[in-house]
C-alpha atoms as a PDB file:
ATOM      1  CA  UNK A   1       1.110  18.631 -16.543  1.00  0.00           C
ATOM      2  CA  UNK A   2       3.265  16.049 -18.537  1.00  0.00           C
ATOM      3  CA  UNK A   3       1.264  13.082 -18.468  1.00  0.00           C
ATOM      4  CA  UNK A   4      -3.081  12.937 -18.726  1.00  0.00           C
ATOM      5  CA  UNK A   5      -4.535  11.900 -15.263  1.00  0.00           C
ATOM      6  CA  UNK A   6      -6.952   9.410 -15.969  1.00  0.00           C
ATOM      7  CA  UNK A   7      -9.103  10.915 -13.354  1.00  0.00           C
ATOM      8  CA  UNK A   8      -9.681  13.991 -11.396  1.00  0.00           C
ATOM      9  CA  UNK A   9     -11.516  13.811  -8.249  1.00  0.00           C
ATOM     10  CA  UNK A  10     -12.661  16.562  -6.363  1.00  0.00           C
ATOM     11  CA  UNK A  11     -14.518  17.776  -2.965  1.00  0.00           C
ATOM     12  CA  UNK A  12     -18.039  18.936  -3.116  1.00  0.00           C
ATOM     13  CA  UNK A  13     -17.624  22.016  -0.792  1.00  0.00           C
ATOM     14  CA  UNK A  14     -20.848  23.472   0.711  1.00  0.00           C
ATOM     15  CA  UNK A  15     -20.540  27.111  -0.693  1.00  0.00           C
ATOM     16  CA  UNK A  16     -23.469  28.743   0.496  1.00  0.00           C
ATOM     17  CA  UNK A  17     -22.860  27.248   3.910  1.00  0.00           C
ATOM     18  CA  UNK A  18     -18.975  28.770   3.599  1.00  0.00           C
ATOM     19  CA  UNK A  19     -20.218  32.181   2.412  1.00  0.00           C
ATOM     20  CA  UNK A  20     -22.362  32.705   5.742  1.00  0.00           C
ATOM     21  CA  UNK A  21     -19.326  32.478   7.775  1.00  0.00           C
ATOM     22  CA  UNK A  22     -18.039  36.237   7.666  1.00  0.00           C
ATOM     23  CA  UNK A  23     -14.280  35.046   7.773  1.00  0.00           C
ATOM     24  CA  UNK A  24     -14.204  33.142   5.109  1.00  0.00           C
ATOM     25  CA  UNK A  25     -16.659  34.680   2.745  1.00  0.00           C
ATOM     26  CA  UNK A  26     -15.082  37.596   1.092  1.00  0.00           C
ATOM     27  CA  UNK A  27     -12.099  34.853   0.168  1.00  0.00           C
ATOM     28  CA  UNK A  28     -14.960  32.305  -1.371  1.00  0.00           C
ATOM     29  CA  UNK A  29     -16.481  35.006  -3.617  1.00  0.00           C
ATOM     30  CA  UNK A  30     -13.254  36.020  -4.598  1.00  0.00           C
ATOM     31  CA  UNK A  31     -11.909  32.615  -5.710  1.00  0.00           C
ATOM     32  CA  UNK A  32     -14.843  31.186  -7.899  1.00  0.00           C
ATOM     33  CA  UNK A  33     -15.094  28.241  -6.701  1.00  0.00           C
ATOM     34  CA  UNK A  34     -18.051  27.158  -9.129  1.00  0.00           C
ATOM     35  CA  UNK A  35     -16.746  28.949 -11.818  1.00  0.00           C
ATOM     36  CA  UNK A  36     -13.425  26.596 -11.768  1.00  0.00           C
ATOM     37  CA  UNK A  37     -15.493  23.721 -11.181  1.00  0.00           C
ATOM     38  CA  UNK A  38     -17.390  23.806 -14.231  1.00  0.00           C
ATOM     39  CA  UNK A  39     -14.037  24.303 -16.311  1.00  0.00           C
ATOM     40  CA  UNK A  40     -12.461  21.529 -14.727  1.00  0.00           C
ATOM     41  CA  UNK A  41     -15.469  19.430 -15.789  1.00  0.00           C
ATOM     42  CA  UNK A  42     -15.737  20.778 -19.412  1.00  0.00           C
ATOM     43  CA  UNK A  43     -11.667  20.301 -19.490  1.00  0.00           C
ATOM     44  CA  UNK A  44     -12.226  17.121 -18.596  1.00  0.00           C
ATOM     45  CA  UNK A  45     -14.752  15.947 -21.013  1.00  0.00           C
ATOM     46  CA  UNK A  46     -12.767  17.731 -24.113  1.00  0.00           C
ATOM     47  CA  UNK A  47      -9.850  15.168 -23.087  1.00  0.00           C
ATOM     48  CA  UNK A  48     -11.908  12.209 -21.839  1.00  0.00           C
ATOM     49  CA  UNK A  49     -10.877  12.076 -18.297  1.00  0.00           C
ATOM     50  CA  UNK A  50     -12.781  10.913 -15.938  1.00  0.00           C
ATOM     51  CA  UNK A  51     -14.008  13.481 -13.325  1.00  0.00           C
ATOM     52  CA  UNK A  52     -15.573  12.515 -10.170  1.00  0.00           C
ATOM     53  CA  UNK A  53     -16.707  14.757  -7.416  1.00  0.00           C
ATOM     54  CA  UNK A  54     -16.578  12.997  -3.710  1.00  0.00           C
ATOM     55  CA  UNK A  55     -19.631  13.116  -1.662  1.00  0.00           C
ATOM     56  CA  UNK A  56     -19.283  16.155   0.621  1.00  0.00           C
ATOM     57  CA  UNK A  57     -19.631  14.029   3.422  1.00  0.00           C
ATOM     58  CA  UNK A  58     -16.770  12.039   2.339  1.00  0.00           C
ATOM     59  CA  UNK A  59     -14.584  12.518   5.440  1.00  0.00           C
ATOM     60  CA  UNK A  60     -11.176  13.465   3.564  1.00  0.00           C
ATOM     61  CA  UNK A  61      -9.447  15.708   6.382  1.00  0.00           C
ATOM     62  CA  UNK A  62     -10.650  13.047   9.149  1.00  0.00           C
ATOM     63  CA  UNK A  63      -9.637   9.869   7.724  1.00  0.00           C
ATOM     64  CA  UNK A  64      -6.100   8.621   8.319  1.00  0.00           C
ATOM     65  CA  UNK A  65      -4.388   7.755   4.775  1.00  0.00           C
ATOM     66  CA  UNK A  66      -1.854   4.751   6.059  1.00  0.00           C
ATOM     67  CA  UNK A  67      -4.582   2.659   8.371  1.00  0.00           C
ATOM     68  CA  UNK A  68      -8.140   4.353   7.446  1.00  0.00           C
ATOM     69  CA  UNK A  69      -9.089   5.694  11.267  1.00  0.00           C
ATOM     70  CA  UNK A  70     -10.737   8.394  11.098  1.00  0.00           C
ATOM     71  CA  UNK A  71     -11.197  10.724  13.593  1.00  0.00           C
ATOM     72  CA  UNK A  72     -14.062  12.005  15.167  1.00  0.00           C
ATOM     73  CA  UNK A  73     -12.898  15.609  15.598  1.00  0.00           C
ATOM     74  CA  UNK A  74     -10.480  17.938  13.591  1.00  0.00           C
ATOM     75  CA  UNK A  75     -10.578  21.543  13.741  1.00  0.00           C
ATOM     76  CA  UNK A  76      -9.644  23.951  11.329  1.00  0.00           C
ATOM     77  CA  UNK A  77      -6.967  25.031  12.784  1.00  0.00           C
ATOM     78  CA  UNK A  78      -5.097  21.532  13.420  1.00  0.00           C
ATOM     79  CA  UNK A  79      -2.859  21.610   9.834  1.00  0.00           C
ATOM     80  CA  UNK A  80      -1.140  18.651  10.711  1.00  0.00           C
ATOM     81  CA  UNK A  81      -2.959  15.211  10.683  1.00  0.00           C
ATOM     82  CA  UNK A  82      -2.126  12.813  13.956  1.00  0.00           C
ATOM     83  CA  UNK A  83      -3.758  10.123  13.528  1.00  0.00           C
ATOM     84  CA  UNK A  84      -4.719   8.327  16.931  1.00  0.00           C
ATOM     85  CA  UNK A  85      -4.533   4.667  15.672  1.00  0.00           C
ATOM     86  CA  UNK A  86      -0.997   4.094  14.271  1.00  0.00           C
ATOM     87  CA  UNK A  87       0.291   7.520  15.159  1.00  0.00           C
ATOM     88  CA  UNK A  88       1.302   8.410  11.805  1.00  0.00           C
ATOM     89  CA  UNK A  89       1.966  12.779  11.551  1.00  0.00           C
ATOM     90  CA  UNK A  90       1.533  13.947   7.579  1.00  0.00           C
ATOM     91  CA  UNK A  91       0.137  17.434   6.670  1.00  0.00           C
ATOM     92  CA  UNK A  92      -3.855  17.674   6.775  1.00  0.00           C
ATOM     93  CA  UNK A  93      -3.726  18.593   2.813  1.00  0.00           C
ATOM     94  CA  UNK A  94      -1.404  15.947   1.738  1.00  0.00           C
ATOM     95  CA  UNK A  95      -3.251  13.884   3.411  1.00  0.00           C
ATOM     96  CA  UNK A  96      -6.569  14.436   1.865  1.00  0.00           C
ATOM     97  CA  UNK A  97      -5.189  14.500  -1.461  1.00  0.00           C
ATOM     98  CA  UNK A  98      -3.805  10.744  -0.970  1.00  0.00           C
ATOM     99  CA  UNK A  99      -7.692   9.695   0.231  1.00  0.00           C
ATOM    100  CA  UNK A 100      -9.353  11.650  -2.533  1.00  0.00           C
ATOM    101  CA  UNK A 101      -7.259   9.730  -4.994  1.00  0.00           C
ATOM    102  CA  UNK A 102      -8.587   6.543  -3.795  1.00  0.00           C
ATOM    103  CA  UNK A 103     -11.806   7.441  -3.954  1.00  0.00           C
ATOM    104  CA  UNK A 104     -14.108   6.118  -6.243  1.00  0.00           C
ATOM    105  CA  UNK A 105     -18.121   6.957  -6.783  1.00  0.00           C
END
């Protein structure tokens, strides 16, 4: 990075829930997920940003990021985000990313 982020906010993923489902499981273990968590956190304390970690039932994927619908539904597989209300089409990561960064604890 070039500039400091004044703030990193992440998703608090249910990992034991995630490791029971035998497709995803053998990718969870391998990524260590709570190991990188806890060095973002230290990282971020050594150069005072702020780092907040959303409420896992913050609805990130399901909530439209140009008129704040969110949808009731969204399966895995749908990678693109419709949303329903104002019909705007963005990718279903972008568009969590842009919600995350609004949130606030």
């Amino acid at each position: 990075m070039k500039t400091k982020p004044s703030r990193i906010v992440i998703e608090t993923l249910n990992i034991k829930g995630m490791m029971k489902n035998c497709h995803l499981s053998k990718a969870i273990a391998q990524q260590g997920l709570y190991g990188f968590k806890r060095h973002l956190q230290y990282k971020c304390n050594f150069y005072g940003i702020e780092f907040i970690e959303a409420d896992k039932w913050y609805p990130s994927s399901k909530t439209c990021s140009k008129c704040g619908h969110v949808k009731s539904k969204l399966s895995l597989s749908e990678r693109t985000y419709i949303c329903e209300a104002c019909g705007a089409v963005i990718d279903r990561d972008f568009n969590a990313s842009i919600n995350l960064s609004r949130y606030s604890a």
